[in-house]
Protein backbone atom coordinates (compact mmCIF):
# COMPACT_ATOMS: atom_id res chain seq x y z
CA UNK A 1 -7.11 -11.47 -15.09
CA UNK A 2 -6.44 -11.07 -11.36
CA UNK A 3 -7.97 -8.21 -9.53
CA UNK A 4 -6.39 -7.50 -6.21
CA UNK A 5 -8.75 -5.27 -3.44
CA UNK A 6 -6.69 -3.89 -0.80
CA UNK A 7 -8.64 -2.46 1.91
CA UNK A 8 -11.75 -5.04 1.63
CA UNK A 9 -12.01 -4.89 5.44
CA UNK A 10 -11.83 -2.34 8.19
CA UNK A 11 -9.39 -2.59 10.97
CA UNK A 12 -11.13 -0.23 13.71
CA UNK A 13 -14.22 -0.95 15.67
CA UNK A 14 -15.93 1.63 13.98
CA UNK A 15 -15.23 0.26 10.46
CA UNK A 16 -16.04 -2.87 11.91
CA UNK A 17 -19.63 -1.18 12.99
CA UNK A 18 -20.08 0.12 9.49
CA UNK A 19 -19.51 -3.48 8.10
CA UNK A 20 -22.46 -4.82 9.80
CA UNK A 21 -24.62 -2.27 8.11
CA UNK A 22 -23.70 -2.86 4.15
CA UNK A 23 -25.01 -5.23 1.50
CA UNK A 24 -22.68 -6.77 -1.00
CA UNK A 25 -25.41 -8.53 -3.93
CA UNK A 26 -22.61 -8.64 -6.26
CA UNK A 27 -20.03 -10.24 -4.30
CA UNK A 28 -22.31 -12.20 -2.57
CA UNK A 29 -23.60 -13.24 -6.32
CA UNK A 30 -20.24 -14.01 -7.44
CA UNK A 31 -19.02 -16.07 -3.96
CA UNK A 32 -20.80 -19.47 -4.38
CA UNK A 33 -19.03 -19.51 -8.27
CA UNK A 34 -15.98 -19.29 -6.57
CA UNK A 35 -13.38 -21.35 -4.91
CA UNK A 36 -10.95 -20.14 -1.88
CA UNK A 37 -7.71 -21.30 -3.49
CA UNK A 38 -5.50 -19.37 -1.18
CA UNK A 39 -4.88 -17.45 2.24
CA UNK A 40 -1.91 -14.82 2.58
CA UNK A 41 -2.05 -14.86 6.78
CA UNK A 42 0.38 -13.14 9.07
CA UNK A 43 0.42 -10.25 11.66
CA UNK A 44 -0.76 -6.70 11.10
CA UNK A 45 2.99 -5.62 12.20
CA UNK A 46 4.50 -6.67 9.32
CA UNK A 47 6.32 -4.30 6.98
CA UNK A 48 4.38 -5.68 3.97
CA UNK A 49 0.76 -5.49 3.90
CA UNK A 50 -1.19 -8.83 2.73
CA UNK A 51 -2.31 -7.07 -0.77
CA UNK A 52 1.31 -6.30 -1.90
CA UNK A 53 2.65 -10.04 -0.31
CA UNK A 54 -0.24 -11.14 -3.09
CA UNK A 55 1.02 -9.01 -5.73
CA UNK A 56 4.50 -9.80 -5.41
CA UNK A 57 3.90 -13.61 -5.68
CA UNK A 58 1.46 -13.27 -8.48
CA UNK A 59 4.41 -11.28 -10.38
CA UNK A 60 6.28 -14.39 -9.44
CA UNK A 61 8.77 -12.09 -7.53
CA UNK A 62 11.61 -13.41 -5.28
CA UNK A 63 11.76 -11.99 -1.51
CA UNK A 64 10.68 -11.29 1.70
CA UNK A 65 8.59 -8.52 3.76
CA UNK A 66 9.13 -5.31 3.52
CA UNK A 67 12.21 -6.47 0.33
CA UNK A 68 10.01 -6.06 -2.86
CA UNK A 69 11.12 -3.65 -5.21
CA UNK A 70 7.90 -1.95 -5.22
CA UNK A 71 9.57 1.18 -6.28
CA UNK A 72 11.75 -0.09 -9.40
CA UNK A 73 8.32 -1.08 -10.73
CA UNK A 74 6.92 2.03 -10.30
CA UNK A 75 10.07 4.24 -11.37
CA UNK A 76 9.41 2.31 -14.68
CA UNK A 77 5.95 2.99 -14.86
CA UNK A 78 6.70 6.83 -14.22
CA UNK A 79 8.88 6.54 -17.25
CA UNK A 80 11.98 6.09 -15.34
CA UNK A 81 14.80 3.37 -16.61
CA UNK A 82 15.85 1.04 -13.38
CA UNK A 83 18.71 -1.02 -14.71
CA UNK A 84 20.68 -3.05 -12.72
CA UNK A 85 20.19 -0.66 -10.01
CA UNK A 86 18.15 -0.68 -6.94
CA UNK A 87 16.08 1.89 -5.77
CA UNK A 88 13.61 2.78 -3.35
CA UNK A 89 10.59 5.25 -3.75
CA UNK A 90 11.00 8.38 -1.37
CA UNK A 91 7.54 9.51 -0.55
CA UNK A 92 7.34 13.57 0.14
CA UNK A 93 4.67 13.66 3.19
CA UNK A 94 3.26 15.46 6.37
CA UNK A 95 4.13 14.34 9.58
CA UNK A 96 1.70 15.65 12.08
CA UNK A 97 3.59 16.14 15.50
CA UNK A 98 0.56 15.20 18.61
CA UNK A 99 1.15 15.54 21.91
CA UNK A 100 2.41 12.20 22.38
CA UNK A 101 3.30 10.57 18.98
CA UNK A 102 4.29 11.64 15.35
CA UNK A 103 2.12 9.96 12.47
CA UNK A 104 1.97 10.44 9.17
CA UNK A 105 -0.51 11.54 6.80
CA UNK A 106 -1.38 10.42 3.45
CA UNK A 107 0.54 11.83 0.66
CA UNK A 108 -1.98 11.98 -2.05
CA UNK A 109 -4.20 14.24 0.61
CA UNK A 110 -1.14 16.68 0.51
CA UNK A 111 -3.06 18.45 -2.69
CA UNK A 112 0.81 18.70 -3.79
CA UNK A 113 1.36 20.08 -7.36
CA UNK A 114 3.49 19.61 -9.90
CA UNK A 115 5.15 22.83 -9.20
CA UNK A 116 5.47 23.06 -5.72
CA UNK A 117 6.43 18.90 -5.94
CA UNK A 118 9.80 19.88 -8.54
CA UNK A 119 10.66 23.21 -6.45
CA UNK A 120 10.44 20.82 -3.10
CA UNK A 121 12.02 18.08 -5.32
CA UNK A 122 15.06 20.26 -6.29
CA UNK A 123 15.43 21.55 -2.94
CA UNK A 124 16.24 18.37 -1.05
CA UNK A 125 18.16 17.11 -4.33
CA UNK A 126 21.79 18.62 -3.20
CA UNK A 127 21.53 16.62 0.32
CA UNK A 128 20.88 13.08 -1.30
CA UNK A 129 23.70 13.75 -3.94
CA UNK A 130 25.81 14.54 -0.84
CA UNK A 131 25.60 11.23 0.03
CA UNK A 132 26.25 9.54 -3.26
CA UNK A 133 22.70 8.97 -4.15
CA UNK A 134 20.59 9.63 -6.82
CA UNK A 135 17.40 11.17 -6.75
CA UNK A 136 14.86 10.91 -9.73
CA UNK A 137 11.39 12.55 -10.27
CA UNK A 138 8.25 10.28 -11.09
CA UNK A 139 5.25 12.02 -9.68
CA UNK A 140 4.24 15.01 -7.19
CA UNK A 141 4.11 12.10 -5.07
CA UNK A 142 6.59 9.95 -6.10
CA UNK A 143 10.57 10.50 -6.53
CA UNK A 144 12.79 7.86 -6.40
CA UNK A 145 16.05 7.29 -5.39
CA UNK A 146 18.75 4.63 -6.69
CA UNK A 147 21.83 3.15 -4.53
CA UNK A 148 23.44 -0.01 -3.86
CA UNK A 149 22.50 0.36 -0.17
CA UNK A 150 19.34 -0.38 -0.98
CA UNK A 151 19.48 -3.52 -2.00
CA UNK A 152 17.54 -5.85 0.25
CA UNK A 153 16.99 -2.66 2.61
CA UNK A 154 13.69 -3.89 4.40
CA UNK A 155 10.97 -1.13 5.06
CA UNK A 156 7.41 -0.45 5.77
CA UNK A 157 5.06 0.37 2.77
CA UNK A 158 3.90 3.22 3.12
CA UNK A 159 -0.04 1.42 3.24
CA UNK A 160 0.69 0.54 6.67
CA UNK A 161 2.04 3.64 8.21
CA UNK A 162 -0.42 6.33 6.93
CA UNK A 163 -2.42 7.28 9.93
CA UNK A 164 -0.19 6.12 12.57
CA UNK A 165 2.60 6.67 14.89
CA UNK A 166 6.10 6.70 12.72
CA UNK A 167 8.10 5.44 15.41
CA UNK A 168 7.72 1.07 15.59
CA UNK A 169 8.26 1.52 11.94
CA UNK A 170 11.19 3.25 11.83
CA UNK A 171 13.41 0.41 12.87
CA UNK A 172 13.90 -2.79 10.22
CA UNK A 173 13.71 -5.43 13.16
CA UNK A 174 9.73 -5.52 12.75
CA UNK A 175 6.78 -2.50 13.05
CA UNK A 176 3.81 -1.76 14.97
CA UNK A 177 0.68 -1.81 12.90
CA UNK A 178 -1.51 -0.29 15.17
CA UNK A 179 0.88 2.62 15.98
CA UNK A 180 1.10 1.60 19.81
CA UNK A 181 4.25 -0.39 19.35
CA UNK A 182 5.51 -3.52 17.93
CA UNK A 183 8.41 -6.18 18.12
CA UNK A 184 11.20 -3.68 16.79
CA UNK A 185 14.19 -4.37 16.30
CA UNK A 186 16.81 -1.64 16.16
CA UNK A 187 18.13 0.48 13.07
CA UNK A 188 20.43 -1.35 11.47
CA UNK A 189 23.79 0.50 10.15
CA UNK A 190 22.43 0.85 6.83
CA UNK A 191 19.05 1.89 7.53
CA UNK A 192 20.99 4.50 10.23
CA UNK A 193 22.60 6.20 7.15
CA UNK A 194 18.76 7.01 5.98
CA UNK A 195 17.26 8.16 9.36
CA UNK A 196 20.47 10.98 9.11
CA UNK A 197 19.52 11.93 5.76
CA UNK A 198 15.61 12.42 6.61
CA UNK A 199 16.40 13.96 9.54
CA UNK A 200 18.70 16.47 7.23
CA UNK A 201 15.11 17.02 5.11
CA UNK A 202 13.17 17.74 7.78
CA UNK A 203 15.67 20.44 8.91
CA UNK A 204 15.59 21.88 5.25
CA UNK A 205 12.05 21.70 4.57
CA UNK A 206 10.89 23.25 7.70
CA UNK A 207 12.34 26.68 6.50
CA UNK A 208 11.33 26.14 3.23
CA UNK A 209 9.41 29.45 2.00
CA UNK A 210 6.91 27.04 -0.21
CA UNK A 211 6.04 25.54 3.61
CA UNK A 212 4.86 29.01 4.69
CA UNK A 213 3.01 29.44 2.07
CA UNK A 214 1.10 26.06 2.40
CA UNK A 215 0.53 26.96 5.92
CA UNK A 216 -0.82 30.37 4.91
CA UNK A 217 -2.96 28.39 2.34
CA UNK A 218 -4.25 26.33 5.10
CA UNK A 219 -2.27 23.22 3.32
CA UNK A 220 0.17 20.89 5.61
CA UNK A 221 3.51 21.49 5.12
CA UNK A 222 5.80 18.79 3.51
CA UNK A 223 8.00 18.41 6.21
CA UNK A 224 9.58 15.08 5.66
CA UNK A 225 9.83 11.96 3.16
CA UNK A 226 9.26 8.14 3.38
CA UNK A 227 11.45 5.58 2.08
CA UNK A 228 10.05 2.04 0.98
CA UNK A 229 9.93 -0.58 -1.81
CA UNK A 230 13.57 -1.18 -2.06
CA UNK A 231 15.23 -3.47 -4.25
CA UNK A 232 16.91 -3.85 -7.42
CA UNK A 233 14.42 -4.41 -10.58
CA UNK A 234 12.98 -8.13 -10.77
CA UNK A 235 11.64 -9.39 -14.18
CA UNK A 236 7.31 -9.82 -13.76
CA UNK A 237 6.33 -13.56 -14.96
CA UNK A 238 2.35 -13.61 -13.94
CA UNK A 239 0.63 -15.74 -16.26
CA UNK A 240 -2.02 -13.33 -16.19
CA UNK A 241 -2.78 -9.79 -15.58
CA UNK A 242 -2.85 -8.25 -12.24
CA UNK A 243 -4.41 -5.34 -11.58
CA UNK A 244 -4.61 -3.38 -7.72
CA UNK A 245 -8.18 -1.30 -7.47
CA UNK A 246 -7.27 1.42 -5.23
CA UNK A 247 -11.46 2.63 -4.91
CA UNK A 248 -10.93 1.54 -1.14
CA UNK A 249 -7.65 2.86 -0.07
CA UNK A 250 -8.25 6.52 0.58
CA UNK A 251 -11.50 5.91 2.86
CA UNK A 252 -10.01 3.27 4.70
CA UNK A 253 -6.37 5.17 6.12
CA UNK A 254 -8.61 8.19 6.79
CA UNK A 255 -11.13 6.13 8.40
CA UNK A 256 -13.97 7.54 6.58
CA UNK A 257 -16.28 4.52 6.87
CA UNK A 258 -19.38 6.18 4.80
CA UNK A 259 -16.53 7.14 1.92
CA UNK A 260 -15.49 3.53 2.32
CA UNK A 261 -19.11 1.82 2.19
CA UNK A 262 -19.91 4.37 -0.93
CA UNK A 263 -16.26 2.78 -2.40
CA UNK A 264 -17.88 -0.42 -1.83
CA UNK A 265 -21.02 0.05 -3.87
CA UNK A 266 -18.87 1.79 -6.50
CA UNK A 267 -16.56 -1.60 -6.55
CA UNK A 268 -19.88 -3.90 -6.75
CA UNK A 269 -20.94 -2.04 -10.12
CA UNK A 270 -17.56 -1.49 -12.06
CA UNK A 271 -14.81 -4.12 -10.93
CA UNK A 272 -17.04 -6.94 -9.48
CA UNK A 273 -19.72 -7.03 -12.27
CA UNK A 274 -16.61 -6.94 -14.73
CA UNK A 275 -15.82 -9.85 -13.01
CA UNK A 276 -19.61 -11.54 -13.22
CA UNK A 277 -19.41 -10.63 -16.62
CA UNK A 278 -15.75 -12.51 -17.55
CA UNK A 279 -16.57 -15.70 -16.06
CA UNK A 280 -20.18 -16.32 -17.05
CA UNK A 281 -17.64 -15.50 -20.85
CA UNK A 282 -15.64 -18.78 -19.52
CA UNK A 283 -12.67 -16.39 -18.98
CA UNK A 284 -10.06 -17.32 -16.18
CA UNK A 285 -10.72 -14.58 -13.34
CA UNK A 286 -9.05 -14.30 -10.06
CA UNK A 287 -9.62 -12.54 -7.28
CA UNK A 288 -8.56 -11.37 -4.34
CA UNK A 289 -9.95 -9.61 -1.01
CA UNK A 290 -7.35 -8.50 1.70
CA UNK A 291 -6.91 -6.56 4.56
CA UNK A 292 -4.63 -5.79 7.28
CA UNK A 293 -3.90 -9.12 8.53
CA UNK A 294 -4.78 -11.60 5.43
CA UNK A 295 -5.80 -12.03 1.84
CA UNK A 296 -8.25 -14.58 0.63
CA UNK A 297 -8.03 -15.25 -3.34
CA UNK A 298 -10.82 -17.12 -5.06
CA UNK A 299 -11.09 -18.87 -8.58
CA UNK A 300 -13.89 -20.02 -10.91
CA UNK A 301 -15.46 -23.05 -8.93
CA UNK A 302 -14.97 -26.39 -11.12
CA UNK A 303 -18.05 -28.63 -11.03
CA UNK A 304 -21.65 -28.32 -11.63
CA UNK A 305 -24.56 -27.86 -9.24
CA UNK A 306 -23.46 -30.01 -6.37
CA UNK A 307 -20.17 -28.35 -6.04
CA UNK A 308 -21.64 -25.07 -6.27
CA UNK A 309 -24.52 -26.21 -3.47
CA UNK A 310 -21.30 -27.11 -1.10
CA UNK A 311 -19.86 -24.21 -1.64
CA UNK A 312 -22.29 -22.39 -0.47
CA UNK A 313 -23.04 -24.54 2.55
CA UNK A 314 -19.06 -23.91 3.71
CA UNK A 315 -18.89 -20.37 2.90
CA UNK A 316 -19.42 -17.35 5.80
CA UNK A 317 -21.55 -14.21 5.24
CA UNK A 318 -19.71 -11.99 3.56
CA UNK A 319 -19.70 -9.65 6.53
CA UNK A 320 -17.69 -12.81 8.23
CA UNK A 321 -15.66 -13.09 5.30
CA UNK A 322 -14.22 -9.96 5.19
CA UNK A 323 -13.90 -9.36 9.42
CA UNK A 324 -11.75 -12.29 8.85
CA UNK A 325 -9.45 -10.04 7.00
C-alpha cells in the first residue's frame, strides 16, 4: 500500500508557529524504520501540487503539470464512462470579490446540496452545449465536462487556488501560488475559449433565484466554476495501492491551524498506526508526506540495527522534516 498525505506541512507563518508546538510519537516511531527513497521538489507556482505529481507517477501516468487527467479518473469513480474522450472536472465554487483581488473559496465549504447542485447544474447546461461540449453530473461538487479541446489543456488544481487570488492562475504560461503573482504566461487560444464560457456562468448565475436564496440563507452564492484535471483517460499500472488521506486538506486551505494539529493527531491514530501495524506484518508500505513545494516518500528500511542506528543519526526532527515541505 502507498498512503499519500497532502497537506503534511503549513505554508504560512502562522502554520509554521503551530508546527513548533505539536508532537508526532507515531510518525516519529515509524521514521527511523524508514528509508527516504524519493523527493518530488519544484516551486509552489506550479499548476500541480507535489501530492498529485506523486500520485500521478505512482499510477504510472504519462504527462506533465497541470496535464493529468485528474478528472477522467474521477468521472469514473462518480460512475461516469470516459472513453476515448477527454474531459476536465468543472468545479461549481464562490469567488469572493475583496477590495483588491478575487479568490476563491473551497467548494466542499459551499454546504451545496444535491438539489440546489442539479438545479445549478441544469442551469448552466444550455451554455456549455452551446459550445459543443458536454457536461456530465458526478457530485454536488463535481460535474464534468468532455471535449477534444481538452486534451493536454494545462490548468491549476484546484488544491492550489482555494484561498487565493484567481488571477496568476488563470493564464496556462505558469501560476502564482501565493496569490501575489507568478511567472504567467498569457491565455492561450484554447484556454481563451474557456475564460468566455466562465465568464458566460458568472453572468447567469449571478441572477440565479437559488443565489438569492443562499444569500438570504446566509450561504455564498455559486457564482462561478473551475476547470482542471484535463486529459483524456490513462490506464492506472501502480503495483500497489494508492490511497490520498484528505484528514489535512480542509484545515490547511482555511488556515485553521488548531483544526489542522487536531487532523494531525487524528492521522497519528488511524492512518499512521495502520501503517506501524503493516510493516511490523512484513507488508510492503509506502509513504508519503508533501506539501506545497515537495513530497518526501519513505519505504521499509532494509538492514538490521546498524542501519536503523544511521538512520536515525541522518534524519531531522520531524518538525524539520515537514518545514522542509
Amino acid at each position: 500500500m502507498h498512503c499519500i498525505v497532502p497537506f503534511a506541512a503549513p505554508g504560512s507563518e502562522a502554520g509554521r508557529a503551530a508546527l513548533a508546538t505539536m508532537q508526532w510519537p507515531r510518525l516519529q516511531a515509524l521514521l527511523p524504520r524508514l528509508a527516504l527513497v524519493d523527493r518530488d521538489e519544484g516551486e509552489p507556482t506550479t499548476f500541480s501540487p507535489p501530492h498529485e505529481r506523486v500520485l500521478a507517477r505512482a499510477l504510472g501516468w504519462q504527462g506533465d503539470d497541470g496535464c493529468w487527467p485528474f478528472a477522467a479518473r474521477a468521472a469514473r469513480a462518480d460512475g461516469i464512462d470516459p472513453g476515448d474522450d477527454a474531459w476536465g472536472l468543472v468545479s461549481p465554487v464562490h469567488w469572493h470579490l475583496g477590495t483588491d483581488q478575487v479568490s476563491l473559496a473551497d467548494p466542499e465549504a459551499l454546504q451545496l446540496d444535491e438539489a440546489g447542485a442539479r438545479t445549478l447544474f441544469e442551469a448552466v447546461r444550455p451554455l456549455f452545449e452551446d459550445e459543443g461540449l458536454r457536461l456530465a453530473y458526478g457530485h454536488a461538487t463535481r460535474w464534468y465536462v468532455a471535449h477534444e479541446s481538452l486534451r493536454g489543456l494545462r490548468t491549476a488544481a484546484l488544491d492550489r487556488v482555494v484561498g487565493r487570488n484567481v488571477d496568476p492562475w488563470l493564464d496556462d504560461g505558469g501560476g502564482g501560488g501565493d496569490g501575489r503573482g507568478g511567472r504567467g504566461g498569457g491565455i492561450t487560444s484554447p484556454l481563451r475559449r474557456w475564460r468566455r464560457l466562465q465568464a458566460e456562468v458568472q453572468m447567469l448565475l449571478h441572477s440565479h433565484p437559488l443565489n438569492a436564496a443562499r444569500e438570504a440563507a446566509g450561504l455564498p452564492p455559486v457564482n462561478s466554476f473551475w476547470l482542471s484535471g484535463c486529459g483524456r483517460a490513462q490506464p492506472e499500472g501502480s503495483e500497489r495501492p494508492v490511497q490520498i488521506d484528505t484528514t489535512l486538506r480542509t484545515a490547511a486551505l482555511a488556515e485553521d491551524w488548531p483544526a489542522w494539529s487536531a487532523g494531525w493527531r487524528r492521522l497519528e491514530e488511524g492512518t499512521l498506526l495502520g501503517l506501524d501495524i503493516a510493516m511490523r506484518r512484513g507488508s510492503e508500505v509506502w509513504l508519503t508526506l508533501a506539501g506545497e513545494r515537495a513530497a518526501l516518500t519513505f519505504t521499509p528500511l532494509r538492514g538490521g540495527l546498524v542501519a536503523r542506528l544511521k538512520n536515525v543519526l541522518a534524519r531531522p526532527s520531524v518538525p524539520a522534516l515537514l518545514a522542509s515541505l
